[in-house]
Protein backbone atom coordinates (compact mmCIF):
# COMPACT_ATOMS: atom_id res chain seq x y z
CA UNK A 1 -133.38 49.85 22.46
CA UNK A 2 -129.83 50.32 23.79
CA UNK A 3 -127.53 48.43 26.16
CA UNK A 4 -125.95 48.74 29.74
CA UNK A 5 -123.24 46.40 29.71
CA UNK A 6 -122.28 45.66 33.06
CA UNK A 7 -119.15 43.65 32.58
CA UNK A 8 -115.98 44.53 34.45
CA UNK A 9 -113.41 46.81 32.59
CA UNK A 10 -110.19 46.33 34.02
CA UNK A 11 -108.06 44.68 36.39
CA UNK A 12 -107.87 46.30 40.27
CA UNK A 13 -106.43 45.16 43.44
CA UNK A 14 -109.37 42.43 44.98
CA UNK A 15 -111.47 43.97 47.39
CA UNK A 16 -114.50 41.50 48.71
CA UNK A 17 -117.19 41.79 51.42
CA UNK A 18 -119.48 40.69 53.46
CA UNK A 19 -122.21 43.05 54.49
CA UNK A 20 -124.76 41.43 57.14
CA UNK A 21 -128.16 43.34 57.94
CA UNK A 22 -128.46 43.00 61.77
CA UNK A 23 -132.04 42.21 61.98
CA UNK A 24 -131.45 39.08 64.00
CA UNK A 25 -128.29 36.28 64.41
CA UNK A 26 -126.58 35.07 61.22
CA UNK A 27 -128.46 31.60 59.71
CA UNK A 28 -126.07 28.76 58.15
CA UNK A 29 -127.25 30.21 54.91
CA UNK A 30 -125.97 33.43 56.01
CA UNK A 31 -122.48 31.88 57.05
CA UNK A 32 -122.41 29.72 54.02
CA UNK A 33 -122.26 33.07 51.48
CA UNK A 34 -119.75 34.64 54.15
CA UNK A 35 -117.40 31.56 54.15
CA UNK A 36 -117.40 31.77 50.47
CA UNK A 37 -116.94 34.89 49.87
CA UNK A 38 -113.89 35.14 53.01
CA UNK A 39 -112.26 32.06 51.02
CA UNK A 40 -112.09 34.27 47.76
CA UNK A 41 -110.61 37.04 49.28
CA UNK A 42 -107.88 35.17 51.03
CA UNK A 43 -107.26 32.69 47.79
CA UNK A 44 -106.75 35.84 45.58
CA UNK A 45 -104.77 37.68 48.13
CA UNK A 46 -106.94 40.52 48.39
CA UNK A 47 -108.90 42.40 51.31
CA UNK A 48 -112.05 41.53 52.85
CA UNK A 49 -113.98 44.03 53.97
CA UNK A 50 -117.02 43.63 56.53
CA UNK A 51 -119.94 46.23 56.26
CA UNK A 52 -122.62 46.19 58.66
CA UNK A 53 -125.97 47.22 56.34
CA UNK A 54 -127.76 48.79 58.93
CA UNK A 55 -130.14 51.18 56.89
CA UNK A 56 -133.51 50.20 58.74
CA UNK A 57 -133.57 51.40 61.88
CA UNK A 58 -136.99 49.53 63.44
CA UNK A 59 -135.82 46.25 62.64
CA UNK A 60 -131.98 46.39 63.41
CA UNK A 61 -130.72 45.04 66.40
CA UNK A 62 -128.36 46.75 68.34
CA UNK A 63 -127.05 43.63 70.18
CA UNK A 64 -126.84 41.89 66.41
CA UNK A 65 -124.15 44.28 65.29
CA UNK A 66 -122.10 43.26 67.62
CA UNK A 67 -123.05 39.37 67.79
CA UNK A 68 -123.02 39.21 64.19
CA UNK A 69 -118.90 39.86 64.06
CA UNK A 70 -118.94 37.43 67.09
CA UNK A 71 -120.68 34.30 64.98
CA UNK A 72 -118.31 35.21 62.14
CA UNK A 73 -115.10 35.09 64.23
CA UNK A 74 -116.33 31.82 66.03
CA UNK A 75 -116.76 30.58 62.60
CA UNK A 76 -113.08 31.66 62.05
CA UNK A 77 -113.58 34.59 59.97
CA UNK A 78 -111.12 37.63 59.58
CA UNK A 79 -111.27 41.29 57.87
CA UNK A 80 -109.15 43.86 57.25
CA UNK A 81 -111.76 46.72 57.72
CA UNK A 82 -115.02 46.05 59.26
CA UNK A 83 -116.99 48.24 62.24
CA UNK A 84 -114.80 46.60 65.20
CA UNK A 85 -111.26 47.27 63.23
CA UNK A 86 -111.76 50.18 61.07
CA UNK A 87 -109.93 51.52 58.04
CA UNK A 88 -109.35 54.17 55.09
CA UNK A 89 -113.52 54.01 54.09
CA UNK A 90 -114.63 53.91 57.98
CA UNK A 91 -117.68 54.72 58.71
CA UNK A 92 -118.44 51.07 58.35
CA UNK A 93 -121.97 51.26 59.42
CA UNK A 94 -124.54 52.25 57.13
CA UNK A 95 -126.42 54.42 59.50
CA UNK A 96 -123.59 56.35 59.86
CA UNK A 97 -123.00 57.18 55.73
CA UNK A 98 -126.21 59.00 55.33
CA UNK A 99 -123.98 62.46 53.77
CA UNK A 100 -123.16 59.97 50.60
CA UNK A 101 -125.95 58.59 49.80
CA UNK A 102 -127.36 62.42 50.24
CA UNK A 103 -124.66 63.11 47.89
CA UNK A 104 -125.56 60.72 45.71
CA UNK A 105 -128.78 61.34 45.22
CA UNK A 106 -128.38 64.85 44.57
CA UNK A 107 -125.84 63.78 41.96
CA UNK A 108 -128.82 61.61 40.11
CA UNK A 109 -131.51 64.59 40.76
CA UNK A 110 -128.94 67.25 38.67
CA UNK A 111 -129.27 64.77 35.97
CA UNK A 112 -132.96 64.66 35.78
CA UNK A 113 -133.06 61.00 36.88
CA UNK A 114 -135.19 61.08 40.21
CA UNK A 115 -138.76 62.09 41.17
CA UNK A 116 -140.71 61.85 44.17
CA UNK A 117 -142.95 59.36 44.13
CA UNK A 118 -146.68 58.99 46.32
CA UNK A 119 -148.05 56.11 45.31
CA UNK A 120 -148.37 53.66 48.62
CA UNK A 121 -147.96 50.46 48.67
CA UNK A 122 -151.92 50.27 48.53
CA UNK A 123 -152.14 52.58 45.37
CA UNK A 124 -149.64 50.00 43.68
CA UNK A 125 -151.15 46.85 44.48
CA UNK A 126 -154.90 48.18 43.43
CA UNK A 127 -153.19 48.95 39.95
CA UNK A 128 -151.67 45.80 39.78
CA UNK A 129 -154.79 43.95 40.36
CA UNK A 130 -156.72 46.28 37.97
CA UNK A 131 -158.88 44.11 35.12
CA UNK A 132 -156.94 45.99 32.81
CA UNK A 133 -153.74 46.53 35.07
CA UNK A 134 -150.28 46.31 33.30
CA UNK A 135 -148.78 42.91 33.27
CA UNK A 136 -145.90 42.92 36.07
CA UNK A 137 -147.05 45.86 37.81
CA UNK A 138 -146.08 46.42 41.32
CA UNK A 139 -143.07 47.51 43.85
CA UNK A 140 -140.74 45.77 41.26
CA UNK A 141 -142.06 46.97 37.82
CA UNK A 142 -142.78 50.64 38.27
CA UNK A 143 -143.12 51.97 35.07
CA UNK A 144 -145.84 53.88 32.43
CA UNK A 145 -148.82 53.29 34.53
CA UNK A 146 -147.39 53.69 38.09
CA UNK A 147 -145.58 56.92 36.51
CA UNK A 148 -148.87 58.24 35.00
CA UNK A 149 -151.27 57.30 38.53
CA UNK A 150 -148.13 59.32 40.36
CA UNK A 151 -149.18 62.32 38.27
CA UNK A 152 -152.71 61.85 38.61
CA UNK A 153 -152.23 61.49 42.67
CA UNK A 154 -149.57 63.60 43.44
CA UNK A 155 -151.66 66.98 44.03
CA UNK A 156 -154.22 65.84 46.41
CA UNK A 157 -151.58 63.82 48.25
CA UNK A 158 -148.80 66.31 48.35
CA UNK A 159 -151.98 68.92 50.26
CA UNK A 160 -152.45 66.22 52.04
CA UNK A 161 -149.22 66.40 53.41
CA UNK A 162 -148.00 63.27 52.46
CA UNK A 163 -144.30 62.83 52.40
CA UNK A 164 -143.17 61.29 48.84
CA UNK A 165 -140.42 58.48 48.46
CA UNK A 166 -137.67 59.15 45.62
CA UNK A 167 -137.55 56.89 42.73
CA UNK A 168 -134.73 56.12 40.08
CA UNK A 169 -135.90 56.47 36.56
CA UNK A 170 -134.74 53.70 34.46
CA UNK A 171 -134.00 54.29 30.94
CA UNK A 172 -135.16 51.97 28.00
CA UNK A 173 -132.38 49.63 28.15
CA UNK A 174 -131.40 46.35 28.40
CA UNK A 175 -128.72 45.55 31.28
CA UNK A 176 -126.68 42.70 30.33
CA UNK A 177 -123.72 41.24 32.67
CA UNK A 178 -121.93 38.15 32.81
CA UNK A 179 -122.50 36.46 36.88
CA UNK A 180 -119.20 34.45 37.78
CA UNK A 181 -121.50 31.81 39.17
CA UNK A 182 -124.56 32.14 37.75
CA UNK A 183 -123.57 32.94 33.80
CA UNK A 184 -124.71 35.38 31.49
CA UNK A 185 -128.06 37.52 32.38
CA UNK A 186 -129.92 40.07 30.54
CA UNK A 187 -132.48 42.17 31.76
CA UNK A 188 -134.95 44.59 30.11
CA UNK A 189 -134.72 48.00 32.76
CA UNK A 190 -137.95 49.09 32.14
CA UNK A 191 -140.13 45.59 31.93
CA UNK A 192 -138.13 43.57 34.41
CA UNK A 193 -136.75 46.27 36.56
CA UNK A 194 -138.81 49.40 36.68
CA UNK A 195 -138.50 52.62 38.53
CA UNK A 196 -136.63 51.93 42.13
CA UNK A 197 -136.96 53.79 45.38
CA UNK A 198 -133.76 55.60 46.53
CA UNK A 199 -135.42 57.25 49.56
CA UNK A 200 -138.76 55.86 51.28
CA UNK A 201 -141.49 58.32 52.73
CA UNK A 202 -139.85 57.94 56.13
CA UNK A 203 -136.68 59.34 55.20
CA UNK A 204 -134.98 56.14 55.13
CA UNK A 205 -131.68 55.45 52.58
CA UNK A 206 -133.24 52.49 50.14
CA UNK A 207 -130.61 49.73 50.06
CA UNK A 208 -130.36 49.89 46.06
CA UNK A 209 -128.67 53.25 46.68
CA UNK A 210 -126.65 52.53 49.49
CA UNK A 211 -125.37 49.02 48.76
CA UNK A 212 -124.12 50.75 45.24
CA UNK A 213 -122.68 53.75 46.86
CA UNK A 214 -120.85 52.43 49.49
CA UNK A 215 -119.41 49.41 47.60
CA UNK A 216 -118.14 51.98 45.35
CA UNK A 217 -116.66 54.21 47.56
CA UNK A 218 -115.01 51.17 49.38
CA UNK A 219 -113.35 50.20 46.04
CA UNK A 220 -114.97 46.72 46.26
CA UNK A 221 -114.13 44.73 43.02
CA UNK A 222 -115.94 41.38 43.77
CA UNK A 223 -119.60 40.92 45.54
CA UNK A 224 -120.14 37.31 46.50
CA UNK A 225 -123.84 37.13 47.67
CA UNK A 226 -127.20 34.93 47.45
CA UNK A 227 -128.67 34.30 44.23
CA UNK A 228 -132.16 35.97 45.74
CA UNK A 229 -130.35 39.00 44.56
CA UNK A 230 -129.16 38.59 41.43
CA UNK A 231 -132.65 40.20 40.43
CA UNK A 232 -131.35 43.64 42.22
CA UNK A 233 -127.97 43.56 39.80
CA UNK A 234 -129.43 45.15 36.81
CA UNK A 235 -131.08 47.69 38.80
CA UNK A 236 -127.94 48.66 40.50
CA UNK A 237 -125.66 48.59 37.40
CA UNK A 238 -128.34 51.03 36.09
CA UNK A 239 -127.13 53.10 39.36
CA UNK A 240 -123.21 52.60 38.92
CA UNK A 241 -124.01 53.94 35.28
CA UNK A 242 -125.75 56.86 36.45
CA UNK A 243 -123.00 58.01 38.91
CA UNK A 244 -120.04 57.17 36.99
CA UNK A 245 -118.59 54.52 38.70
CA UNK A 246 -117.27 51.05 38.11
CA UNK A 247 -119.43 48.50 39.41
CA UNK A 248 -117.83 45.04 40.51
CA UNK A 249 -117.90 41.80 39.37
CA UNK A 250 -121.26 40.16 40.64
CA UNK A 251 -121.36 36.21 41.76
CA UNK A 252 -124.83 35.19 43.13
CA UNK A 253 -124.46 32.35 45.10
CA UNK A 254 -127.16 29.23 44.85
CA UNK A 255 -129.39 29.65 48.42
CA UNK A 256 -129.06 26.98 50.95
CA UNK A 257 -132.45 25.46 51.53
CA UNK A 258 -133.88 23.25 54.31
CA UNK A 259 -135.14 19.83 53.82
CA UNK A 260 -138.52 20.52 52.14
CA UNK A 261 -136.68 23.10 49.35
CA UNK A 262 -137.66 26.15 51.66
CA UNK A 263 -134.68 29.15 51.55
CA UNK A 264 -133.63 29.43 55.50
CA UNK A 265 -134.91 32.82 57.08
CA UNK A 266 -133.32 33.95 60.21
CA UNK A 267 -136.68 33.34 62.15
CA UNK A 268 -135.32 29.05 62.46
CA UNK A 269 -133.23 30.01 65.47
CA UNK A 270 -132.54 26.66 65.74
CA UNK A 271 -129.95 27.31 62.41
CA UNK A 272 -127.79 30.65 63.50
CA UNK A 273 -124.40 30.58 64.46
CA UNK A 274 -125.21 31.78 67.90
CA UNK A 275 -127.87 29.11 68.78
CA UNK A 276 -125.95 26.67 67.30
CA UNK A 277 -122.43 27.53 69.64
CA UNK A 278 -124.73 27.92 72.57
CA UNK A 279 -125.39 24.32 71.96
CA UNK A 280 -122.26 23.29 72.02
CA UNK A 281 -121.56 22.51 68.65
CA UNK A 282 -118.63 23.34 67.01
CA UNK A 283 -117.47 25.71 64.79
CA UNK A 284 -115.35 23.29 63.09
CA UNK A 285 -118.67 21.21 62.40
CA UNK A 286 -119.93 23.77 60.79
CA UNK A 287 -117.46 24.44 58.53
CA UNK A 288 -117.70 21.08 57.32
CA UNK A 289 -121.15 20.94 56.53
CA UNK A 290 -120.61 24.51 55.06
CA UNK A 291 -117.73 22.76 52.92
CA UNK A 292 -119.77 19.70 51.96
CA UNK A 293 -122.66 22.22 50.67
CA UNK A 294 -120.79 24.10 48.66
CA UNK A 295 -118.89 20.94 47.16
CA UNK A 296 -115.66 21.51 48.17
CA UNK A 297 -115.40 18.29 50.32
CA UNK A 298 -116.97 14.68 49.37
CA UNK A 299 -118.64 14.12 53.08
CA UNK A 300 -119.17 16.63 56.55
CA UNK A 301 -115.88 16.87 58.21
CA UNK A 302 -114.67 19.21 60.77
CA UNK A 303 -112.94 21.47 59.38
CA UNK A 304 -110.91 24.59 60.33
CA UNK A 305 -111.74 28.12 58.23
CA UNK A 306 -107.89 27.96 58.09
CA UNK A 307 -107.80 24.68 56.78
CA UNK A 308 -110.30 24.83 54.18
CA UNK A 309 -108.50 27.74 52.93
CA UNK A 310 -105.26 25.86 51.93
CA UNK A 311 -107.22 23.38 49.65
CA UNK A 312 -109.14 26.34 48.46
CA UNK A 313 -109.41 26.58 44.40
CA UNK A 314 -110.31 29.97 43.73
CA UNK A 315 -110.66 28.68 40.22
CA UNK A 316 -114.05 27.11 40.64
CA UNK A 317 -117.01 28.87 39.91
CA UNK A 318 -119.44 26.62 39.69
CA UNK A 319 -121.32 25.44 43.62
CA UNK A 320 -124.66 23.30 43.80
CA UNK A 321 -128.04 24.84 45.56
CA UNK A 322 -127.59 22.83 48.86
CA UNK A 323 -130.24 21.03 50.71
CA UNK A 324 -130.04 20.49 54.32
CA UNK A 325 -131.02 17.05 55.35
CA UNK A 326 -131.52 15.32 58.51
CA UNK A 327 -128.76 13.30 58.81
CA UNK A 328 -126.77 16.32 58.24
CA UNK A 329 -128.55 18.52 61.15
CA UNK A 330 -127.93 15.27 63.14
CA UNK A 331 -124.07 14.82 62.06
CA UNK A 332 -123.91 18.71 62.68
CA UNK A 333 -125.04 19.02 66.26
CA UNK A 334 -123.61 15.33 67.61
CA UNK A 335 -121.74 16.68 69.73
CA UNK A 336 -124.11 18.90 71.19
């Protein structure tokens, strides 16, 4: 079995991002990856870029594209391209980029690496639950089985006049990279990975294409995000591979979790930026309990963006899973 080594090959100018999907107002989990990755770009003297991933139509928000650059700039956030700003890779909306990821996946099809796909998520989950199903199979381990049902299914379907999604074939490799936060990972593409959509039925960009496409054509060189994604990294170095571009360093964050060890999800309205500032608290507070999670200060204190940025260490790489506690809800909104 071969290798996809996803390390980074050479030195370019720093380019980071921050690329929130407006389905709803930005959770303190949300700000504490953005803070993170703002503080990079500014320690290394490099851009930030803002990217609004707004792929899904039904559930984004109109009015959270615009209040999502409002929480980060009351959190005392700043970009040098974003939606609101522009810049040399504008459009900065996803909805707006469909002609690359059109070019991109006829780039993959020439190579014989797509095919359309009809299984629903119905077909999947009966072979999956099959006595005899393969071990892993699913939406996230397409492979043998799922290919050979596809074949089976896709003449009745296709008369049917069922509209296929497009799938990614992985090769039989093993994607390795080394995370800046979370260490060295190694993933087998066709076990672990399997075959991932690039286009649903509905016509809809999948974000494993787009996220890949655009940070490449954006130049970004560093992608600071949760570590709920690090399993998507192999899957997209696969991609980067297949279109002959560099990918960028990855650095999956540890999730901030509530009290009871639960990831935040931006349905506790209680948490988002916007809630919070309608409250009264401020953003300063925030900060500081951002600061605090990530281990950058001993106790909450208010705290500027600005000023957390001079005592900034770019050097560190290593930042604990946080856990929200009481007392630090209650120290947060005080003042509220």
């Amino acid at each position: 079995m071969s290798h996809v080594d996803g390390s980074v090959r050479g030195e370019r100018p720093y380019r980071g991002r921050f690329a929130p999907s407006p389905s709803g107002w930005l959770h303190l989990g949300n700000a504490r990856t953005a803070l993170l990755a703002w503080l990079r770009a500014r320690a290394l003297g490099g851009a930030f870029v803002l990217r609004v991933e707004d792929l899904d139509g039904p559930r984004s928000r109109p009015e959270a594209v615009t209040g999502n650059l409002e929480e980060l700039r009351w959190l005392g956030l700043d970009w040098d391209e974003g939606p609101d700003v522009g810049g040399p890779h504008a459009p900065y909306l996803q909805s707006r980029r469909s002609v690359l990821y059109a070019a991109a996946l006829e780039r993959l099809a020439a190579q014989g690496l797509t095919f359309d796909c009809y299984l629903s998520r119905k077909d999947l989950a009966e072979l999956a639950s099959a006595p005899h199903g393969p071990a892993g199979a699913g939406e996230g381990a397409y492979g043998a089985a799922e290919r050979a049902r596809n074949v089976a299914l896709t003449a009745a379907k296709r008369a049917a006049g069922k509209a296929p999604s497009v799938r990614f074939a992985v090769p039989d490799v093993v994607v390795t990279f080394d995370d800046l936060f979370a260490g060295p990972r190694s993933y087998d593409a066709r076990r672990e990975v399997g075959d991932v959509v690039v286009r649903r039925a509905d016509g809809l960009w999948a974000y494993q294409l787009a996220v890949v496409v655009d940070d490449a054509a954006m130049g970004v060189t560093e992608v600071v995000r949760g570590a709920d994604l690090l399993p998507s990294t192999a899957a997209q170095l696969l991609l980067y591979a297949a279109l002959g571009a560099e990918p960028p360093r990855f650095a999956h964050l540890p999730l901030l979790v509530d009290g009871g060890g639960e990831r935040l999800a931006k349905r506790r309205g209680s948490l988002t930026l916007r809630e919070l500032a309608a409250a009264g608290v401020r953003p300063e507070r925030v900060v500081g309990l951002l600061a605090h999670g990530l281990g950058l200060v001993p106790t909450p204190t208010e705290l500027t963006a600005a000023e957390l940025l001079a005592a900034f260490d770019p050097s560190r790489t290593a930042f604990p899973e946080a856990r929200l506690t009481d007392a630090e809800l209650a120290w947060l909104g005080a003042d509220a």
